[in-house]
N, C-alpha and C. Protein backbone atom coordinates (compact mmCIF):
# COMPACT_ATOMS: atom_id res chain seq x y z
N UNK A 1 74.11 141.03 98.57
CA UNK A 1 73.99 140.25 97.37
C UNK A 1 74.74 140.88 96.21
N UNK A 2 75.60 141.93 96.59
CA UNK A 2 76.20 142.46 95.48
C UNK A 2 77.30 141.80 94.83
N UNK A 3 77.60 141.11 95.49
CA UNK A 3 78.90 139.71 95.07
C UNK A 3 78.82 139.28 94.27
N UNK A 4 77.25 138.94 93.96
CA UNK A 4 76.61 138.04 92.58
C UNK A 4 76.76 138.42 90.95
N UNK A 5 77.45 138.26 90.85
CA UNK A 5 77.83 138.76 89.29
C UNK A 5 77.24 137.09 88.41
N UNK A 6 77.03 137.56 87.09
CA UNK A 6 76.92 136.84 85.85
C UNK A 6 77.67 136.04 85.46
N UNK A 7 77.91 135.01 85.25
CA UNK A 7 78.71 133.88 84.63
C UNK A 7 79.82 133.84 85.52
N UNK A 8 79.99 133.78 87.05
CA UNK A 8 80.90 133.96 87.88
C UNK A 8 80.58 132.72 88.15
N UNK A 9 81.63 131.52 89.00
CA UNK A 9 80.98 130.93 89.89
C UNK A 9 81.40 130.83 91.01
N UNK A 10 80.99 130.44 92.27
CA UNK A 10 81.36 130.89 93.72
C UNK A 10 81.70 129.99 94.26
N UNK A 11 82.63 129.96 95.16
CA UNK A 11 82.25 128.72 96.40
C UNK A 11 81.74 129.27 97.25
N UNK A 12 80.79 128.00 97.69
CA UNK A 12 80.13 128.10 99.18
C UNK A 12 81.02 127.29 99.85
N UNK A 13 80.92 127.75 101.12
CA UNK A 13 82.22 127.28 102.43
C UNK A 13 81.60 126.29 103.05
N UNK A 14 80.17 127.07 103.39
CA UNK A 14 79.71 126.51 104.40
C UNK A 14 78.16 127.05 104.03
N UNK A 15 77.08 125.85 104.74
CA UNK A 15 75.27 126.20 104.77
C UNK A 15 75.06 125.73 106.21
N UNK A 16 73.77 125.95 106.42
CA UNK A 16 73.25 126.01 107.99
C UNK A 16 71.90 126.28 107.82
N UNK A 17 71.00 125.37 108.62
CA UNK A 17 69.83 126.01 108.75
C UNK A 17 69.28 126.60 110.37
N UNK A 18 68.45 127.45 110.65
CA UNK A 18 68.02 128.38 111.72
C UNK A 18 66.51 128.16 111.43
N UNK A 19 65.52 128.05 112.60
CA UNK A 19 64.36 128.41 112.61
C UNK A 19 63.86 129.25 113.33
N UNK A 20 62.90 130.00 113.21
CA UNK A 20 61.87 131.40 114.01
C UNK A 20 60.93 131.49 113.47
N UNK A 21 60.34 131.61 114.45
CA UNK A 21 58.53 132.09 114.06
C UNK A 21 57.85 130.83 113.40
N UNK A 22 58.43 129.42 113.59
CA UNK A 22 57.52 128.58 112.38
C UNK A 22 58.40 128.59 110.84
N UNK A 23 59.79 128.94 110.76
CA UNK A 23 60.18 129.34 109.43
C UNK A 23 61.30 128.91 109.26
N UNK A 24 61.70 128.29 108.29
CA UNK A 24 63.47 128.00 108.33
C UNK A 24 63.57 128.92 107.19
N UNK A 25 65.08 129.32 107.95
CA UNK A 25 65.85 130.03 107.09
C UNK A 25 67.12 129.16 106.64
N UNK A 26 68.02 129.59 105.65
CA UNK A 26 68.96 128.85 104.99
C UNK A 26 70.31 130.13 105.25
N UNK A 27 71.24 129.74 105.15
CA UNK A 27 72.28 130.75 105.43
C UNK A 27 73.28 130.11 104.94
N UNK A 28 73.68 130.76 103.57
CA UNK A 28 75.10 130.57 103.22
C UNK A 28 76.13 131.61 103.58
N UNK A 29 77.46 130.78 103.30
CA UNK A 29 78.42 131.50 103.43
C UNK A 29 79.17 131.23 101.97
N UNK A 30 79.49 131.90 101.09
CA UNK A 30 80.47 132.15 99.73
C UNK A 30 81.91 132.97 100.58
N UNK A 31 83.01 132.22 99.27
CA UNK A 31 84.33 132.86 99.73
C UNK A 31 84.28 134.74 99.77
N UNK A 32 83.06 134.75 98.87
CA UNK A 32 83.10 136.67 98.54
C UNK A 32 82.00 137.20 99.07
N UNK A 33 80.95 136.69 100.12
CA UNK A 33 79.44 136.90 100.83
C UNK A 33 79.23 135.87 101.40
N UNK A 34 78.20 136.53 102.08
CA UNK A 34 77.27 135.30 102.53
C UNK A 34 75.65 135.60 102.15
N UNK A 35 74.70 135.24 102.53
CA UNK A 35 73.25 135.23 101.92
C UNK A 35 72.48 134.47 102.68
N UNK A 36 71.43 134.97 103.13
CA UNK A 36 70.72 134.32 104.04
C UNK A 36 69.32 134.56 103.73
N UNK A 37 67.87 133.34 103.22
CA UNK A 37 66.91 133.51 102.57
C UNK A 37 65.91 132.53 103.57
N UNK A 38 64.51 132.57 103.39
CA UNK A 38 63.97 132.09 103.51
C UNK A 38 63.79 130.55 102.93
N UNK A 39 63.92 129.44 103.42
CA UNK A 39 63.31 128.78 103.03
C UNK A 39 63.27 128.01 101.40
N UNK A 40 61.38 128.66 101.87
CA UNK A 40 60.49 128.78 100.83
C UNK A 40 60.73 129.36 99.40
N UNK A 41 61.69 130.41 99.61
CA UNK A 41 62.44 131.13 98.36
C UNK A 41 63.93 130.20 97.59
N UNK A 42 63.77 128.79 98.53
CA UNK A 42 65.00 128.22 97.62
C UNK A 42 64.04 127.27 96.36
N UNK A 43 64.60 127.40 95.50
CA UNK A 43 63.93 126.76 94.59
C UNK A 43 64.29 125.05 94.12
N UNK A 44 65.65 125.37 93.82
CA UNK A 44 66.13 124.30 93.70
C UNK A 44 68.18 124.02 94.12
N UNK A 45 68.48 123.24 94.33
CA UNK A 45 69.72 123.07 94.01
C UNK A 45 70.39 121.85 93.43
N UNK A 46 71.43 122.47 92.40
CA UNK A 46 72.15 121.07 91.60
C UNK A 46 73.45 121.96 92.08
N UNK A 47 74.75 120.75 91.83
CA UNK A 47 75.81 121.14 91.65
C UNK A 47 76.59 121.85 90.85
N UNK A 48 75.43 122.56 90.28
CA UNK A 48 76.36 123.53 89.08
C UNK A 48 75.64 124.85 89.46
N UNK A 49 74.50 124.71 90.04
CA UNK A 49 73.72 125.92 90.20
C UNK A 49 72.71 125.86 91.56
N UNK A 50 72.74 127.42 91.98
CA UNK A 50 71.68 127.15 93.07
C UNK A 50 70.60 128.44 92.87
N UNK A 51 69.05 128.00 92.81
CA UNK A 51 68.40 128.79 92.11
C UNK A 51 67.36 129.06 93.29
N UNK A 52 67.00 130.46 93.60
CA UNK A 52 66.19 131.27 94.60
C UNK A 52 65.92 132.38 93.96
N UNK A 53 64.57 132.57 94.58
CA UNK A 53 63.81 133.47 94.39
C UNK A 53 64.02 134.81 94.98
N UNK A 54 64.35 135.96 94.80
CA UNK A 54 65.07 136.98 95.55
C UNK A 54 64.30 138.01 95.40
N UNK A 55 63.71 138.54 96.08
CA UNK A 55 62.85 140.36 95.53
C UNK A 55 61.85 139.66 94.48
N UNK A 56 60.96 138.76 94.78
CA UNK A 56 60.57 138.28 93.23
C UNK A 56 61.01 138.11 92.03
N UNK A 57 62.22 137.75 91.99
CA UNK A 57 62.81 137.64 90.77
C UNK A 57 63.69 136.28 91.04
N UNK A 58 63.66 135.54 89.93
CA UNK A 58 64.51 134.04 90.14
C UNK A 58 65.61 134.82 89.79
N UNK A 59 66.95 134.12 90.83
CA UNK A 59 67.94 134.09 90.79
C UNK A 59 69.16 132.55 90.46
N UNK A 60 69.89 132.50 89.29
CA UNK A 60 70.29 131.58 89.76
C UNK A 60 72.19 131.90 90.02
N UNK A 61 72.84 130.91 91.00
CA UNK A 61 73.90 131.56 91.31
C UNK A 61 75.06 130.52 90.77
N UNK A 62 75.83 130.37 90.02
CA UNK A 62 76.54 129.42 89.38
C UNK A 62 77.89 128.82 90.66
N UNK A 63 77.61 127.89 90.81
CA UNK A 63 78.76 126.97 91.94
C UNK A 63 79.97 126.74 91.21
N UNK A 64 80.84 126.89 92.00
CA UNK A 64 82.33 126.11 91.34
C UNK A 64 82.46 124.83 92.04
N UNK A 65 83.08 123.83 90.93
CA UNK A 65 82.96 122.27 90.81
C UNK A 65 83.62 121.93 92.58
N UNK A 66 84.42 122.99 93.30
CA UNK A 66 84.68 122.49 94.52
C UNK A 66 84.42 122.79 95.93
N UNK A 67 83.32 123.01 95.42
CA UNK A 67 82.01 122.86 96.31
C UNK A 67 81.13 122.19 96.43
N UNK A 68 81.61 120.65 95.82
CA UNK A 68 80.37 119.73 95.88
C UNK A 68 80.12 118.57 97.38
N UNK A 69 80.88 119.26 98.07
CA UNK A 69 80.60 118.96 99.29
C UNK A 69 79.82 119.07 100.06
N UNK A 70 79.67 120.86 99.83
CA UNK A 70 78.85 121.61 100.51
C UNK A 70 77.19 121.68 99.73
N UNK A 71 77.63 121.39 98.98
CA UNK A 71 76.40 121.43 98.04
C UNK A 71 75.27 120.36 98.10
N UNK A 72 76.14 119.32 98.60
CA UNK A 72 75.64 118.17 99.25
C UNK A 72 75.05 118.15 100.78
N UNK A 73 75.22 118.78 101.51
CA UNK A 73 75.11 119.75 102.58
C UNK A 73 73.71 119.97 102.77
N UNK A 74 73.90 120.99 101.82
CA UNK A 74 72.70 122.06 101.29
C UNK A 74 71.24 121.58 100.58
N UNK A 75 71.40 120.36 99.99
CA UNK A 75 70.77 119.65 99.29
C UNK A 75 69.75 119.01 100.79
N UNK A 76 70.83 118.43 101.36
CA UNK A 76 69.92 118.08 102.54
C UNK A 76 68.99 118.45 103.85
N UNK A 77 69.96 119.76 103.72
CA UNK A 77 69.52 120.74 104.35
C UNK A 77 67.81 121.17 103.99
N UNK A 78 67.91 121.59 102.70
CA UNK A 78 66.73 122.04 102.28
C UNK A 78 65.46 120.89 102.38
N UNK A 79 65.73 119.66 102.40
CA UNK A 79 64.78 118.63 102.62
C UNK A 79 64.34 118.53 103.79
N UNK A 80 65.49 118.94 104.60
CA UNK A 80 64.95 119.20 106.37
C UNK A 80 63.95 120.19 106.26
N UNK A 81 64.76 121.20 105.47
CA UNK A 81 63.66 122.67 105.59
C UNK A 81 62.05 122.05 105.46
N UNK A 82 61.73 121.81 103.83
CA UNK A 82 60.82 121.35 103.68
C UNK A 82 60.01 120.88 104.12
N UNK A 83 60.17 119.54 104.87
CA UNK A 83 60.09 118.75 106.39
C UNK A 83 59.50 119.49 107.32
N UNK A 84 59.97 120.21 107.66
CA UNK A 84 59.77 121.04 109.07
C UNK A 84 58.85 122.20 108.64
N UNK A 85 58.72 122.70 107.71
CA UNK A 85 57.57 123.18 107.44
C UNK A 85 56.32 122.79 106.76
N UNK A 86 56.66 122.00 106.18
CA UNK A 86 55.21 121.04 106.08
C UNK A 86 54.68 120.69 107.40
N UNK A 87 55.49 120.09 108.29
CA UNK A 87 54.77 120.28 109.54
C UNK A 87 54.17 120.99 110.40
N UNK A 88 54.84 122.03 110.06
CA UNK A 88 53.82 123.80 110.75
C UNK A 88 52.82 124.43 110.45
């Protein structure tokens, strides 16, 4: 997560979700990292920003405008997440 700098913004390439144990995980990939969280620790996402909870501390990570593909992606992704653990 050291990639994450302040008033930067990133592209994401690519998102994916994985499950274990009863749990989805989320897994991005950025042109400069990747990051891979629980879930439950995503808070929200818009196209300008994607905001998670990290070490107990909100994080938010600023998107660049050409990534709204993926962002769209991700958006849906996380509703699956949601989904699938409400059911567990």
């Amino acid at each position: 997560m050291n990639f994450f700098k302040e008033n930067e913004e990133h592209i994401l390439l690519y998102s994916k979700i994985s499950y274990f144990d009863k749990t989805a995980y989320l897994h991005l990939l950025f042109l400069k990292g990747e990051l891979t969280f629980k879930s439950t620790d995503l808070i929200s996402v818009s196209y300008e920003q994607i905001y998670l909870l990290k070490e107990n501390k909100n994080m938010a990570i600023q998107i660049d405008p050409s990534s709204e593909k993926e962002i769209h992606n991700l958006q849906l992704l996380f509703k699956e997440a949601v989904n699938y653990e409400s059911t567990c």
